[in-house]
Protein backbone atom coordinates (compact mmCIF):
# COMPACT_ATOMS: atom_id res chain seq x y z
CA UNK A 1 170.10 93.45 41.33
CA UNK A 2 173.92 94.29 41.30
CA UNK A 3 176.35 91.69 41.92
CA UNK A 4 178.48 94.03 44.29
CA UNK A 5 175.13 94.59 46.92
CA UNK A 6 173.13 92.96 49.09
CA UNK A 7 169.84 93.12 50.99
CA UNK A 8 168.84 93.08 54.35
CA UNK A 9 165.26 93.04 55.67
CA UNK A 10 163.96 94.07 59.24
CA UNK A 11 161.11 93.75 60.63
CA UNK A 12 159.98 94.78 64.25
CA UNK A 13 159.88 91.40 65.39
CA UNK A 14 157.25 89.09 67.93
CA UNK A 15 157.23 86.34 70.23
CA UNK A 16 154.64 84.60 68.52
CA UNK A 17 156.27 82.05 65.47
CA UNK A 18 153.48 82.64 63.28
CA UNK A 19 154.98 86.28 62.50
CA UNK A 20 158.23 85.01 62.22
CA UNK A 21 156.75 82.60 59.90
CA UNK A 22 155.41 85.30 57.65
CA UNK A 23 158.38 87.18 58.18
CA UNK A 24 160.46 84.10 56.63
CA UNK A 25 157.78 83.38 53.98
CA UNK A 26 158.24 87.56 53.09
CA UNK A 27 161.84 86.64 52.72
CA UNK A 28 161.95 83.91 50.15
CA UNK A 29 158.98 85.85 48.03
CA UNK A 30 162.23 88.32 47.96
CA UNK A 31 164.30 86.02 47.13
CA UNK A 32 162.65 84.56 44.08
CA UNK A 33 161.88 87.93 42.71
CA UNK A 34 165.59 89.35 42.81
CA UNK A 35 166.62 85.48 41.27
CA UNK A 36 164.00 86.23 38.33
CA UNK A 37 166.19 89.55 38.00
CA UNK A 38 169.18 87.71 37.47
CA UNK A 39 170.76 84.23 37.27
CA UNK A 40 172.94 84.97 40.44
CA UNK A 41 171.82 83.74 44.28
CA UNK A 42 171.16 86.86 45.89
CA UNK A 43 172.73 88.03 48.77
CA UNK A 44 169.78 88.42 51.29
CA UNK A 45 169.33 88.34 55.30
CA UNK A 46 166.14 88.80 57.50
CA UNK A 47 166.39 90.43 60.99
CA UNK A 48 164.42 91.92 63.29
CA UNK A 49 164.78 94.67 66.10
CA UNK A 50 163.16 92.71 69.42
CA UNK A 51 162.61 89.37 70.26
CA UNK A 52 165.28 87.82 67.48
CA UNK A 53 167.70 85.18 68.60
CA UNK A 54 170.86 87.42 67.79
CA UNK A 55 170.69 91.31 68.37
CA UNK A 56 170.31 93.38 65.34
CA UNK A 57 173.38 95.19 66.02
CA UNK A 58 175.76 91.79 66.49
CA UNK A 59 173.67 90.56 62.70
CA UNK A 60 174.65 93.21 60.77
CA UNK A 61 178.17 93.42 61.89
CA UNK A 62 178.70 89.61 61.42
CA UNK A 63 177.09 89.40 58.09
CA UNK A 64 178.77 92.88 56.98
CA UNK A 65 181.93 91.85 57.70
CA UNK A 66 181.28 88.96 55.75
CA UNK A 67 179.99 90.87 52.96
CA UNK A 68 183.49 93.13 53.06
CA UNK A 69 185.37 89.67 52.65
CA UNK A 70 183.24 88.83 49.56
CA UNK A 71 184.01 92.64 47.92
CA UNK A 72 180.55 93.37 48.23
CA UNK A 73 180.68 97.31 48.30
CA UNK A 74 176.67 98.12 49.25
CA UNK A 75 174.74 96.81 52.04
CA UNK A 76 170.53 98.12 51.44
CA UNK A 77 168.84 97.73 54.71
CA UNK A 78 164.69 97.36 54.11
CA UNK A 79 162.62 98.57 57.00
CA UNK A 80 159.52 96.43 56.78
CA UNK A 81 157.41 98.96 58.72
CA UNK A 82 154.29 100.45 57.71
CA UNK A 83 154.47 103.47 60.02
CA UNK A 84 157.34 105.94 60.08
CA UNK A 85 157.25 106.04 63.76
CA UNK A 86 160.09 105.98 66.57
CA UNK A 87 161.38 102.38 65.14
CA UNK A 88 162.10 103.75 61.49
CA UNK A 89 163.07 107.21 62.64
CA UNK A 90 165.28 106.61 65.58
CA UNK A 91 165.90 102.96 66.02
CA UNK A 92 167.24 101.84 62.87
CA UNK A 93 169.42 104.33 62.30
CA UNK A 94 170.91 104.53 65.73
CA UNK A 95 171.44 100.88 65.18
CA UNK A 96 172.87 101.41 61.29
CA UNK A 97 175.43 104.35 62.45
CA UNK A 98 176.64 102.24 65.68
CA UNK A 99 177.39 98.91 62.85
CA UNK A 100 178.85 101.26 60.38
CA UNK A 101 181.64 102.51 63.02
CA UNK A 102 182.66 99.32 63.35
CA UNK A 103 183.19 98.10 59.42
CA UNK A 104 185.39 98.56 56.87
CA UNK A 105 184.49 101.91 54.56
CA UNK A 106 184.29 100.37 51.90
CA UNK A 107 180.95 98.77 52.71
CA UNK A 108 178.18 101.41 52.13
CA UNK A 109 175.28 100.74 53.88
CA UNK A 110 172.07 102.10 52.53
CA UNK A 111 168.80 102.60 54.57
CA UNK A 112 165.47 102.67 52.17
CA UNK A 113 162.27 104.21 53.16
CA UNK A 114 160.17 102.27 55.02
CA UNK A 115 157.26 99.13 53.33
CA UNK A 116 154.47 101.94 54.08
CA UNK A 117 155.81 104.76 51.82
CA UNK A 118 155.48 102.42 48.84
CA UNK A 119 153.60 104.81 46.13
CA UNK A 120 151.55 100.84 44.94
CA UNK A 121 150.73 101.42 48.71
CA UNK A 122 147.15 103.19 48.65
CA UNK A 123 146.38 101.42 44.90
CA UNK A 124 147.27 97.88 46.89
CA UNK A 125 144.76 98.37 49.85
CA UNK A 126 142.15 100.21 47.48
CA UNK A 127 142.23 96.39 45.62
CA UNK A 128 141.20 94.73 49.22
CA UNK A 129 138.66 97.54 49.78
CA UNK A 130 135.48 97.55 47.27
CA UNK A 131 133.20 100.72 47.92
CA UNK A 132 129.98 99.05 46.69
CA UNK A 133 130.27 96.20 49.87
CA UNK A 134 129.98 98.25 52.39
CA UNK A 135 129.31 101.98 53.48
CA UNK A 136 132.16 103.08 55.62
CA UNK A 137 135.26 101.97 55.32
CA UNK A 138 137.87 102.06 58.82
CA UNK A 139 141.55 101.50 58.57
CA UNK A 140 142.33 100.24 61.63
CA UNK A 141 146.25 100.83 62.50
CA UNK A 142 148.70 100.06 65.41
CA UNK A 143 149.62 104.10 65.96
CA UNK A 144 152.33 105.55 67.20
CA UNK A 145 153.35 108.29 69.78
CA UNK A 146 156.10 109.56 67.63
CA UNK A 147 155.17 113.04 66.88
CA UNK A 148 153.85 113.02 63.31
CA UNK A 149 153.90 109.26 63.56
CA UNK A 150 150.22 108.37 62.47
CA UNK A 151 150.25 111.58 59.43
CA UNK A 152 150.90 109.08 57.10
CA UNK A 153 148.47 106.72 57.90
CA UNK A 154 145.39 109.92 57.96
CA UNK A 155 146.49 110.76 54.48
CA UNK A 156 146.38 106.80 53.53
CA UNK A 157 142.85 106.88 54.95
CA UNK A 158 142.31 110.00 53.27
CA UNK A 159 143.13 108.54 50.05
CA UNK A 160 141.14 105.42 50.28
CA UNK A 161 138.15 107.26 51.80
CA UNK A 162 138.34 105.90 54.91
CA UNK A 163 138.85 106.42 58.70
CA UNK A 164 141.10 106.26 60.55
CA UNK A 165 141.32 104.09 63.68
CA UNK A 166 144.60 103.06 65.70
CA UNK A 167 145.18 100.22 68.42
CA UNK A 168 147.28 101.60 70.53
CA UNK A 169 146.30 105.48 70.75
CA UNK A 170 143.02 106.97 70.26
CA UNK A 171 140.62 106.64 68.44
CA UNK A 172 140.05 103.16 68.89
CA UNK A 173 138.23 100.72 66.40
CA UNK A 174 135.12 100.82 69.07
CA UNK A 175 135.41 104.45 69.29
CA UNK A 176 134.81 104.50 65.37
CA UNK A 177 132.18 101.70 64.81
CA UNK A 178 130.16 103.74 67.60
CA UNK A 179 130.33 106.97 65.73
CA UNK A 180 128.89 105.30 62.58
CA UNK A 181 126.54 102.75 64.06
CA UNK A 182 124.25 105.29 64.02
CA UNK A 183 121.87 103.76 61.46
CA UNK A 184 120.02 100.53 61.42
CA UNK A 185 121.83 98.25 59.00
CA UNK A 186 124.82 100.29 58.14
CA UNK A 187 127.72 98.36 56.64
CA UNK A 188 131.33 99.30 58.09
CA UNK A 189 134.20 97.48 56.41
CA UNK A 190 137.49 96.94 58.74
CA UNK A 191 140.73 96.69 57.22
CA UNK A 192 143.71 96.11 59.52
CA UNK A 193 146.57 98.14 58.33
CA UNK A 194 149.35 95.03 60.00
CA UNK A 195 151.82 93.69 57.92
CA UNK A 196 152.35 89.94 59.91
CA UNK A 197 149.90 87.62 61.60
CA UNK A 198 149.98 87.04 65.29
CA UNK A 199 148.76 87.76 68.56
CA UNK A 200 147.74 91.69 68.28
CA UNK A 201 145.21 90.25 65.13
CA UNK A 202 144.21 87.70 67.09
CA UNK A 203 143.05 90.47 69.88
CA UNK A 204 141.86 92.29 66.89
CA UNK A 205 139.92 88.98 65.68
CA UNK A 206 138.25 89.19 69.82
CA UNK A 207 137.42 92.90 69.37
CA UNK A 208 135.28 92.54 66.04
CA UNK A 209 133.57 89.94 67.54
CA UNK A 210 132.65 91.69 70.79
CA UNK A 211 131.32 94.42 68.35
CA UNK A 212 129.73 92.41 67.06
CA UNK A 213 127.69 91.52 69.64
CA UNK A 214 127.22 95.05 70.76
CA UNK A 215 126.40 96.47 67.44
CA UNK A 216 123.87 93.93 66.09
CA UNK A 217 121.73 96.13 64.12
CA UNK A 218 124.83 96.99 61.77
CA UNK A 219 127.19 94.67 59.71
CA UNK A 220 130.96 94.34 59.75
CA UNK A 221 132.94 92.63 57.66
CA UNK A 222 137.14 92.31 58.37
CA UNK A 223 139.51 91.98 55.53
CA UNK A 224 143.16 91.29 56.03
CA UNK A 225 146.36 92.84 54.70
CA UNK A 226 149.39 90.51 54.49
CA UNK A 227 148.74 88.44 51.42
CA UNK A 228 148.16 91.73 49.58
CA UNK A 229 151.63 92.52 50.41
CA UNK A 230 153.12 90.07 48.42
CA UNK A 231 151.79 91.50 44.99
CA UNK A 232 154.01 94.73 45.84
């Protein structure tokens, strides 16, 4: 870590507290990890696009102007997204280039590429995702309507030997148990690819189960992704 920058996490952002919980508990893992890289308090902020108490825009401006009064000369803004969709391709920056007209110069502000391009990425879910437990494997995403948006995730699956399925756009997690339930006590493994907990795994939680009911000659088992994240 170098004395002169500073970090700033975002994160889409929820109503539920739970995933601002996580969110938080994400932050401090941060923390301690740049503090074991060097006996200085580092300089590090959480925001998040929606559903924060202060918009993004008014946060970064605050806290750069701050960071301009301290001589801090780089700003490094972490996109904790797992899909490069419309929020990591168009929202951030928009929001970067509008807080950047309105600071000194001689803060540099540095966008990184977003959580889900991490190379440890496909090693990190292939850990959570044994191949002798169960037959198929899905990786069950939130999808985007960003053209080219869910490419990344199909080569992810692709990778792991999965398939893919999204929750917002098609195919659907049903739509992809049904095309491999067609065996008498197949086993599909689903992994949700979601960084935080809150309500949309909760829906996912009522989904599986419903399947569950409607598939009972085949076994499912649901593994879940955020704890891995912390061994990036």
């Amino acid at each position: 870590m170098s004395p002169h920058s500073a970090y700033f996490l975002v994160a889409h952002g929820s109503r539920d507290p739970r995933s601002h919980q996580a969110f938080q508990q994400l932050g401090e893992f941060l923390r301690r990890a740049l503090i074991q890289q060097s006996d200085q308090m580092p300089l590090l902020q959480i925001g998040t696009l929606e559903f924060g108490s202060i918009p993004l825009e008014q946060q970064l401006c605050t806290w750069g102007k701050q960071l301009i009064e301290q001589n801090i000369e780089q700003l490094t803004i972490l996109p904790l997204f797992l899909h490069p969709g419309v929020h990591v391709q168009v929202d951030i920056p928009a929001v970067v280039a509008t807080v950047h007209h309105h600071l000194d110069a001689r803060l540099q502000m540095v966008v990184r590429s977003h959580l889900g391009s991490h190379p440890a990425m496909v090693d990190l879910l292939r850990e959570g995702m044994p191949p002798d437990q169960v037959d198929h494997w899905i990786l069950l995403a939130h999808g985007s309507r960003h053209p080219g948006g869910n490419t990344p995730i199909q080569h992810l699956a692709n990778h792991l030997g999965a398939n893919c399925a999204y929750w917002s756009v098609p195919p659907s997690l049903r739509q992809q148990v049904a095309a491999m339930a067609t065996q008498r006590g197949v086993r599909v493994g689903i992994k949700p690819y979601f960084l935080f907990t809150g309500s949309i795994i909760d829906a996912i939680s009522q989904e599986i189960h419903r399947l569950e009911c409607d598939f009972k000659h085949i076994h499912l088992s649901y593994l879940h992704l955020y704890n891995l994240i912390l061994g990036l």
